[in-house]
Protein backbone atom coordinates (compact mmCIF):
# COMPACT_ATOMS: atom_id res chain seq x y z
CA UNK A 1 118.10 290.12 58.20
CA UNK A 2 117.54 289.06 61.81
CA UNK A 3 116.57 286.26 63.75
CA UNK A 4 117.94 284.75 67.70
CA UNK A 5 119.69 274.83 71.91
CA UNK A 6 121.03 266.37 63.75
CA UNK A 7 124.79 264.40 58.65
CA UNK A 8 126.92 260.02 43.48
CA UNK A 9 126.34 260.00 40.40
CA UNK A 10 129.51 262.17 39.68
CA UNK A 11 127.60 264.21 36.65
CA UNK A 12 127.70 267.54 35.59
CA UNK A 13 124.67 269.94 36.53
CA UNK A 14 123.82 272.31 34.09
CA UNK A 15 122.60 275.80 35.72
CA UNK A 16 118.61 274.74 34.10
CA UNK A 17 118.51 272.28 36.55
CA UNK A 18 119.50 273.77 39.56
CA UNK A 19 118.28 276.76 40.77
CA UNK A 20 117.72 278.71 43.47
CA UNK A 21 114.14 278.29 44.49
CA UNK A 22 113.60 280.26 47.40
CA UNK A 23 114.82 282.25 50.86
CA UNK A 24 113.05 282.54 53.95
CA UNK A 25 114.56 284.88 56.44
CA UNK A 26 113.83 286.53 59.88
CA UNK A 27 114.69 289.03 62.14
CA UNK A 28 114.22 287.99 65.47
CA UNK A 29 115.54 289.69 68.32
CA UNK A 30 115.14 289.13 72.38
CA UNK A 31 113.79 291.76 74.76
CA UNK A 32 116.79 292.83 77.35
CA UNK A 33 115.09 292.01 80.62
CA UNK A 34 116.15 293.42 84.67
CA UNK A 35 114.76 291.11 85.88
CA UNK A 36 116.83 287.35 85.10
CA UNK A 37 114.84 284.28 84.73
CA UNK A 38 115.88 280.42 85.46
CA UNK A 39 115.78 278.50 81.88
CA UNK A 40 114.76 275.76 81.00
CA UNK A 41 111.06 275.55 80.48
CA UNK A 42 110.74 279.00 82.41
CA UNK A 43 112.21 281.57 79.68
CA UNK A 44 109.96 284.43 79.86
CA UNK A 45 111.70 286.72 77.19
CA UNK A 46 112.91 285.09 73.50
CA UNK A 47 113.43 286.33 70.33
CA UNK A 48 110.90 288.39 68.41
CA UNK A 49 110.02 288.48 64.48
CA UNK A 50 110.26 291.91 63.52
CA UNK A 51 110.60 290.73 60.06
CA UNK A 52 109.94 287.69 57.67
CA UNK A 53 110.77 287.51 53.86
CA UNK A 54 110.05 284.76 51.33
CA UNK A 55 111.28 285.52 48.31
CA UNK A 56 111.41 283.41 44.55
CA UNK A 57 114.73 284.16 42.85
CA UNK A 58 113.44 282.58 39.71
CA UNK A 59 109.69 283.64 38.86
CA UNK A 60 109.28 280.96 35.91
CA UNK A 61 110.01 277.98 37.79
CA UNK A 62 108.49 278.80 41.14
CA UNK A 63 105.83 280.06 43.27
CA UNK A 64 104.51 280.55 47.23
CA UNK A 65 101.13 279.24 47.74
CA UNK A 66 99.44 280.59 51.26
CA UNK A 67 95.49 279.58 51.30
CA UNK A 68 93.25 282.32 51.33
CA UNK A 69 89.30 282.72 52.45
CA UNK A 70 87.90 281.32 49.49
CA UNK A 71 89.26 277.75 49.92
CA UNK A 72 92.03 278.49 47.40
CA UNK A 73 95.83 279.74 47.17
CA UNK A 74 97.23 283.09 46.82
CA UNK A 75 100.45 282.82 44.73
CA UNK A 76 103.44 285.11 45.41
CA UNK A 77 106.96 285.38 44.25
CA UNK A 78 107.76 287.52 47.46
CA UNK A 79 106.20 287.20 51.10
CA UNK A 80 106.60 289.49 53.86
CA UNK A 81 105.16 290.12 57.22
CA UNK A 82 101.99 292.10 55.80
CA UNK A 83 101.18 289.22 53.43
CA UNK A 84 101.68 286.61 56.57
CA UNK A 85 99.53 288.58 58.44
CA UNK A 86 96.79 288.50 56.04
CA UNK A 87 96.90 284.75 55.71
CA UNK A 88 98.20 283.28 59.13
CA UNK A 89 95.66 284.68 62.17
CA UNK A 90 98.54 283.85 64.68
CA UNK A 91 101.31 285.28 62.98
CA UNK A 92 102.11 288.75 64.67
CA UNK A 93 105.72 290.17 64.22
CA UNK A 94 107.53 291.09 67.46
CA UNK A 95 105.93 287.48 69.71
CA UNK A 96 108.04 286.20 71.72
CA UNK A 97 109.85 282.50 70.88
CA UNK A 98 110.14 280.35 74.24
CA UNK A 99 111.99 277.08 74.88
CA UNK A 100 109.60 274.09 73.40
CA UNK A 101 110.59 270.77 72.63
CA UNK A 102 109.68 268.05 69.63
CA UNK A 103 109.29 265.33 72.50
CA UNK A 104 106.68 263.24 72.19
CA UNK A 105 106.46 262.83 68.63
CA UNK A 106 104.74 259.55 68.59
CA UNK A 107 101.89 261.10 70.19
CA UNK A 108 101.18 263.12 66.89
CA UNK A 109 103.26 261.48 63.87
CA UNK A 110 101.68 258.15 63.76
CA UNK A 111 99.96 256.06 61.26
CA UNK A 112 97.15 258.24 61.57
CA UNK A 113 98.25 261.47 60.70
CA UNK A 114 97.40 263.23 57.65
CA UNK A 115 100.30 265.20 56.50
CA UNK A 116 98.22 267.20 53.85
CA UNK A 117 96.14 268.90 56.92
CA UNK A 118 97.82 268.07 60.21
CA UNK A 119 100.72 270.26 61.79
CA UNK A 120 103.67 269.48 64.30
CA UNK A 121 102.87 269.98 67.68
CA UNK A 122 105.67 270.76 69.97
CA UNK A 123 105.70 271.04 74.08
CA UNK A 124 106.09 272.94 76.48
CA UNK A 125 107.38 273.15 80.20
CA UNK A 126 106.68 270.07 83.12
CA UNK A 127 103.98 271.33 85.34
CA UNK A 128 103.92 268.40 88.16
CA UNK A 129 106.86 266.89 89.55
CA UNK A 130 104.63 264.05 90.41
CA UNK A 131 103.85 263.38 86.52
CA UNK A 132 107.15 263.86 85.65
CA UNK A 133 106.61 262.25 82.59
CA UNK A 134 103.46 264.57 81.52
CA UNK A 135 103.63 267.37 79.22
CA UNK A 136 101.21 269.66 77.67
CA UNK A 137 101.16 271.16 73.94
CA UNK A 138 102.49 274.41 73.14
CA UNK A 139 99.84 276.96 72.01
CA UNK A 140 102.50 279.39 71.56
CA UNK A 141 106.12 280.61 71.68
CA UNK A 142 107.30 279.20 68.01
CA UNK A 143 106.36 280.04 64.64
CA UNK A 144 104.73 277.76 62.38
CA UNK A 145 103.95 278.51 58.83
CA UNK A 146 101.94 276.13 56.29
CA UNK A 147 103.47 277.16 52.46
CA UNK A 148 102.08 275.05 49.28
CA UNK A 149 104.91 275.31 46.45
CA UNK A 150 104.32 275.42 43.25
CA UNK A 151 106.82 274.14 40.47
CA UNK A 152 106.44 274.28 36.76
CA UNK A 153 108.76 271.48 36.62
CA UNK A 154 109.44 268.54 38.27
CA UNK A 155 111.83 268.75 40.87
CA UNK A 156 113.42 267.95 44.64
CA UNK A 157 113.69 270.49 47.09
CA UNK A 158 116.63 270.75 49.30
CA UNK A 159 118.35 273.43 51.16
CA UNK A 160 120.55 275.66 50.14
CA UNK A 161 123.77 275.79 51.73
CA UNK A 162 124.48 279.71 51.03
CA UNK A 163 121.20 281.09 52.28
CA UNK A 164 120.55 279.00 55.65
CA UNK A 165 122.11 280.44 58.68
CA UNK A 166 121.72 280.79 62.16
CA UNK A 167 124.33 283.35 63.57
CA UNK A 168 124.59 285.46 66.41
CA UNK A 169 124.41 289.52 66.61
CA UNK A 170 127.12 290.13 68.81
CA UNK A 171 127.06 293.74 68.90
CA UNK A 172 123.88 293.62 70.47
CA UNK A 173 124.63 290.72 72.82
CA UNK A 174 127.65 293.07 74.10
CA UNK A 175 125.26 295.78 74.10
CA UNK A 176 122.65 293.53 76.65
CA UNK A 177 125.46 291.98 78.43
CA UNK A 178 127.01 295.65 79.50
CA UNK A 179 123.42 296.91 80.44
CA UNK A 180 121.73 294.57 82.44
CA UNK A 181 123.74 291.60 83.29
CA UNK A 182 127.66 291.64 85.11
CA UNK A 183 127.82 287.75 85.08
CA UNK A 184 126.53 286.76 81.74
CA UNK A 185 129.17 287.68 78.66
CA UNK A 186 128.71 288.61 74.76
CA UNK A 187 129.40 284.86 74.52
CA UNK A 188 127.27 283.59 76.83
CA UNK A 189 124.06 285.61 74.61
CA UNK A 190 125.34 284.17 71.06
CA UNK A 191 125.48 280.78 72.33
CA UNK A 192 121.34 281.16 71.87
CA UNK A 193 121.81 279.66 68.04
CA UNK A 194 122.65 276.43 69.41
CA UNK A 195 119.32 276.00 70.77
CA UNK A 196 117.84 276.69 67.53
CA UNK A 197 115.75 274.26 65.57
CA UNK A 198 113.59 274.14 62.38
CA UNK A 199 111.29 271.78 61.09
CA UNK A 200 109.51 270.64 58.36
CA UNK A 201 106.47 268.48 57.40
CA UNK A 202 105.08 267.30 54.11
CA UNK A 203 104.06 264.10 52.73
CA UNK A 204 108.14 262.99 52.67
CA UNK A 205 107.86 262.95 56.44
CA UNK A 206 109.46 264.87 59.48
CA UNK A 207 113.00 266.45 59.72
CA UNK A 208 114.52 268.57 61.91
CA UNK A 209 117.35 270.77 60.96
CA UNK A 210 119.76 271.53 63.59
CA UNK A 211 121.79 274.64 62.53
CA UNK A 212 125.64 275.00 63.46
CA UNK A 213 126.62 271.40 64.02
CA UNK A 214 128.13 268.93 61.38
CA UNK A 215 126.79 265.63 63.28
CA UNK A 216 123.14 265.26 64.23
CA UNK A 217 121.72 265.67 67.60
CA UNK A 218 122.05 262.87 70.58
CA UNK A 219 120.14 265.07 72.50
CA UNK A 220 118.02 263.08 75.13
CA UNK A 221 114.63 263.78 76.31
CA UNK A 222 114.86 262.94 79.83
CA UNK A 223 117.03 262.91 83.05
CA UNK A 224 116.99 264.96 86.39
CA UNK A 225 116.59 268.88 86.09
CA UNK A 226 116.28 271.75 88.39
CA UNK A 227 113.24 273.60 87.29
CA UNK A 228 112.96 275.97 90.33
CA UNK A 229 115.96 277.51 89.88
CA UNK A 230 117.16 276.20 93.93
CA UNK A 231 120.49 274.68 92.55
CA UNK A 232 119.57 271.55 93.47
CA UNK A 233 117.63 268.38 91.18
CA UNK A 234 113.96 268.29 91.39
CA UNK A 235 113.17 265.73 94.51
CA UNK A 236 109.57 264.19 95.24
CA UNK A 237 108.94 262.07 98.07
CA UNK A 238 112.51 261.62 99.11
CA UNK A 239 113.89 260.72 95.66
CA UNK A 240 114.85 262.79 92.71
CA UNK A 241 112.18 263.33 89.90
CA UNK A 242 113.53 261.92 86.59
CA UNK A 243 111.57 264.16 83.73
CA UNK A 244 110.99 263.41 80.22
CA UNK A 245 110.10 260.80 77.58
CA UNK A 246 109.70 257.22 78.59
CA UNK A 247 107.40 254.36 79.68
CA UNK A 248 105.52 254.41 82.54
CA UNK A 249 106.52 250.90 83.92
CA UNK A 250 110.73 251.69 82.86
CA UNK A 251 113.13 250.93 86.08
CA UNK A 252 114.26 253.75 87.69
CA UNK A 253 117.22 253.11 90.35
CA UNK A 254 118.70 255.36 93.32
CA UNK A 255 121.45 255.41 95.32
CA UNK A 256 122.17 256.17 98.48
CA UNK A 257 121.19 259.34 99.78
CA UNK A 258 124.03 262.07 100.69
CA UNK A 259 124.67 262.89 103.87
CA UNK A 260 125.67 265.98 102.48
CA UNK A 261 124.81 268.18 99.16
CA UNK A 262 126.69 267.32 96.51
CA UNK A 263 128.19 268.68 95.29
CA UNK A 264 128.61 271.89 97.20
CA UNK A 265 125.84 274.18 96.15
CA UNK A 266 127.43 276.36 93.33
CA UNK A 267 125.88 279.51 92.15
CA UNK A 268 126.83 278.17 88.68
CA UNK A 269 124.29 275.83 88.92
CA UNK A 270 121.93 275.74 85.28
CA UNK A 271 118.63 273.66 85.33
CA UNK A 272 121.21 270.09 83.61
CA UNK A 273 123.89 270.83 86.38
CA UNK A 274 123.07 271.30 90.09
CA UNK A 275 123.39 269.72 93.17
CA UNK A 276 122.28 266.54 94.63
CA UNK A 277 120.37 267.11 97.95
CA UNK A 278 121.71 265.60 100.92
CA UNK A 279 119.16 262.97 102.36
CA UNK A 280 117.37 262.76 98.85
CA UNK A 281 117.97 259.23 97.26
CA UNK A 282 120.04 260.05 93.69
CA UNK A 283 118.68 258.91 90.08
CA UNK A 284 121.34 256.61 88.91
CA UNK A 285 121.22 256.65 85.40
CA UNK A 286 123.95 254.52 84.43
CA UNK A 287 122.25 251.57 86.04
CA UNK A 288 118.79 252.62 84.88
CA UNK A 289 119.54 252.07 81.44
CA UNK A 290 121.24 248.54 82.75
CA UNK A 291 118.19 247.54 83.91
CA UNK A 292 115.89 248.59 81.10
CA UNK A 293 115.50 252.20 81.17
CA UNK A 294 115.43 254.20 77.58
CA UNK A 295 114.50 257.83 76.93
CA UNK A 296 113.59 258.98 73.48
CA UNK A 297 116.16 260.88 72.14
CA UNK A 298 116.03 263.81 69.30
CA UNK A 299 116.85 263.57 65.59
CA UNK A 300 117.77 266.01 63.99
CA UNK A 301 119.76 266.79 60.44
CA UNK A 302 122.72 268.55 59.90
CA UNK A 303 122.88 271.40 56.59
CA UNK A 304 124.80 269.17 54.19
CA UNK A 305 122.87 266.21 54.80
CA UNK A 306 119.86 268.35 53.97
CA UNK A 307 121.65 270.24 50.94
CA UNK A 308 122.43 269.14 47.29
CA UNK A 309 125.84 267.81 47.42
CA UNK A 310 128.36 269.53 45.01
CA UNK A 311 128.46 269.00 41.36
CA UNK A 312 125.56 266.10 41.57
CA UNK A 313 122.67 266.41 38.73
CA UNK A 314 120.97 262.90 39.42
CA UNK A 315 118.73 262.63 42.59
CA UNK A 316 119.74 258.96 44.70
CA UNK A 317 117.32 258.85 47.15
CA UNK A 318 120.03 256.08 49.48
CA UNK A 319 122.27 259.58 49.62
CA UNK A 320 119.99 262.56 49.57
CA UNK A 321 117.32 263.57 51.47
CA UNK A 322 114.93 266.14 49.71
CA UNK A 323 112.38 267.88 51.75
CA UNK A 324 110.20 267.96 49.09
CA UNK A 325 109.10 266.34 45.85
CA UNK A 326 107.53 268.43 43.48
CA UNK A 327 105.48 267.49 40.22
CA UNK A 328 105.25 270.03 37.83
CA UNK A 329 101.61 272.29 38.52
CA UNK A 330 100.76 270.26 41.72
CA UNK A 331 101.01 272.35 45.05
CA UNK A 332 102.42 270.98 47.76
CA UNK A 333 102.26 271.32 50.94
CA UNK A 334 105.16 272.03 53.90
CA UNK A 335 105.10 273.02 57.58
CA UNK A 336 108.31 275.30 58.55
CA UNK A 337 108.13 275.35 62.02
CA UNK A 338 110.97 277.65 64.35
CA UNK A 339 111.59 276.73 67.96
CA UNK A 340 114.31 276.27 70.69
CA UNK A 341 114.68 272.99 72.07
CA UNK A 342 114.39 272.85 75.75
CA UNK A 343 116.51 269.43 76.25
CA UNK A 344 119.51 271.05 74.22
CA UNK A 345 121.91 271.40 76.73
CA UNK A 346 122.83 275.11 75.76
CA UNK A 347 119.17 276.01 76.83
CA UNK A 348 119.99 277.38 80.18
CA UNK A 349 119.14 280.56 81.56
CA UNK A 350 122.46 282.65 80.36
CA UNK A 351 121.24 282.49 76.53
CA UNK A 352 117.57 284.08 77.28
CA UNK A 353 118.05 287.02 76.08
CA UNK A 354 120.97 286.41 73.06
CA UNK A 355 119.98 288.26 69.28
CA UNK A 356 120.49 286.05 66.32
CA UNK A 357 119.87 286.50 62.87
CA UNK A 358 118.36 282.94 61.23
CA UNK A 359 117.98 282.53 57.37
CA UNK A 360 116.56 279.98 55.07
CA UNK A 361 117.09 278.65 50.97
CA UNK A 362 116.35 276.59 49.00
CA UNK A 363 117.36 274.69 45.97
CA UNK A 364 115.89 272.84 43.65
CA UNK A 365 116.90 270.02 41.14
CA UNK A 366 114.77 269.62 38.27
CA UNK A 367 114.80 266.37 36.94
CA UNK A 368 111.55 263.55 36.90
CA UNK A 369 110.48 262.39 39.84
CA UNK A 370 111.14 258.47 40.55
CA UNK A 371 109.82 258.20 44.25
């Protein structure tokens, strides 16, 4: 199916207490546009749902719980896009995903949220170079699902390692590279699963997964961009704008303007790499961070540190990290939530309109529950 920028007990498992609980997959693809826009934050076209399946491979152990209008669940073993429909108002297959970002997460995942009604809120693009610092929530652009499982047994629920995927459709990425685009290759489009993340949110907490990588993100949100698309960094009042996540009062330090751009204004430029305007003072960063200056930074799982390891039948909770913890006949809730980070550094403008195909499984080992 298809879909389209953070890593003991040596026992043996017998096949009763590990199975495969569920698999959520889409098929998303990205509208082909003429007309080219500049990424980051300004994506207009990104991939589409034309498809979403969550199936139960084992009916006894497991179920789907989606609320319904009568302050209660609906229980299914298999959920597709009419059954989403019927229970998510903002669901609609074929909307478009744009480039969001999980910055800011302090502003929403504090000691006061309630993770049995509260969702993730992600945001979206910087509006004022003079609050360069401010940034408004996403309404839309991402896909955000609230699921309450339903075990029969006791159990932790981690991913599965054969059903989660994000990979690229390369026969249609050759297929929009050759019709509208005679700079931007095949490659270029399939480098959109890199920009890929998903999240999740139950009582256990917040985690990111961060498909195709085997380290976690470093990704930082902040630093100088080019939003407009000029080739050169955002400037305001004769210095460059430094956007992103960090304190008001935090030390930010300039060189020297150029007396000429540098460097040369490249028509390579992306919205992380462009030019330095001549007579516009330069963001040192290096020396920012000397003198105080921190941005927040991402983090994100990779798919082993969120999988079962091999051959393991006892949960150690200093090892594995569940995304769920399920007593038997209790549902539970979790937020799956699918964006594209905008501070990835393969968000830029060349991946806008790539095809990927994304999957998700699950597994889960049945055993009592000790935390």
């Amino acid at each position: 199916m298809a879909y389209r920028h953070h890593k003991k007990a040596k026992t043996i498992m017998s096949n009763r207490n590990l199975f495969l609980a569920g698999v959520l997959s889409f098929a998303l693809t990205f509208a082909a546009s003429v007309t080219s826009t500049y990424a980051w934050f300004e994506v207009s076209e990104h991939a589409k749902v034309s498809q979403l399946d969550f199936s139960i491979h084992d009916e006894a152990d497991f179920e789907i719980g989606l609320k319904n209008n009568n302050d209660g669940y609906d229980y299914y073993h298999e959920v597709n896009d009419e059954i989403l429909e019927s229970h998510f108002a903002r669901y609609q297959p074929n909307s478009t995903l744009h480039d969001l970002s999980s910055n800011y997460q302090s502003l929403w995942l504090n000691e006061e949220t309630n993770p049995e009604t509260d969702f993730p809120v992600l945001r979206r693009s910087y509006a004022d170079k003079e609050k360069p610092h401010q940034i408004y929530v996403a309404q839309t652009g991402y896909y955000q699902f609230e699921f309450f499982l339903k075990a029969n047994r006791d159990m932790y629920l981690f991913l599965d390692p054969e059903s989660c995927y994000a990979k690229p459709l390369h026969d249609l990425n050759v297929a929009t590279a050759e019709a509208f685009h005679k700079s931007i290759t095949a490659e270029d489009l399939d480098n959109i699963v890199h920009a890929c993340r998903v999240s999740f949110y139950s009582s256990r907490g917040f985690t990111i997964w961060e498909p195709n990588t085997d380290v976690g993100s470093t990704t930082v949100f902040g630093g100088v961009l080019d939003l407009n698309g000029d080739g050169y960094y955002d400037d305001n009042n004769g210095k460059e704008v430094v956007y992103g996540e960090y304190a008001d009062d935090a030390p930010l330090v300039y060189d020297e303007a150029y007396d000429v751009d540098t460097p040369a204004y490249n028509e390579n430029h992306t919205a992380f790499k462009a030019s330095h305007r001549a007579g516009i003072a330069p963001f040192n960063l290096a020396k920012s961070e000397a003198a105080g200056l921190s941005f927040a930074h991402e983090t994100t799982y990779t798919l082993q540190e969120l999988s079962l390891p091999d051959g393991v039948g006892q949960y150690d909770p200093s090892t594995m990290h569940p995304l769920l913890a399920l007593s038997a006949g209790v549902p539970t809730r979790l937020v799956v939530t699918i964006y594209l980070e905008g501070w990835d550094l393969d968000m830029v403008d060349n991946i806008g309109e790539g095809h990927f195909t994304l999957g998700l499984g699950f597994k889960g080992l049945v055993q009592p529950l000790i935390d």
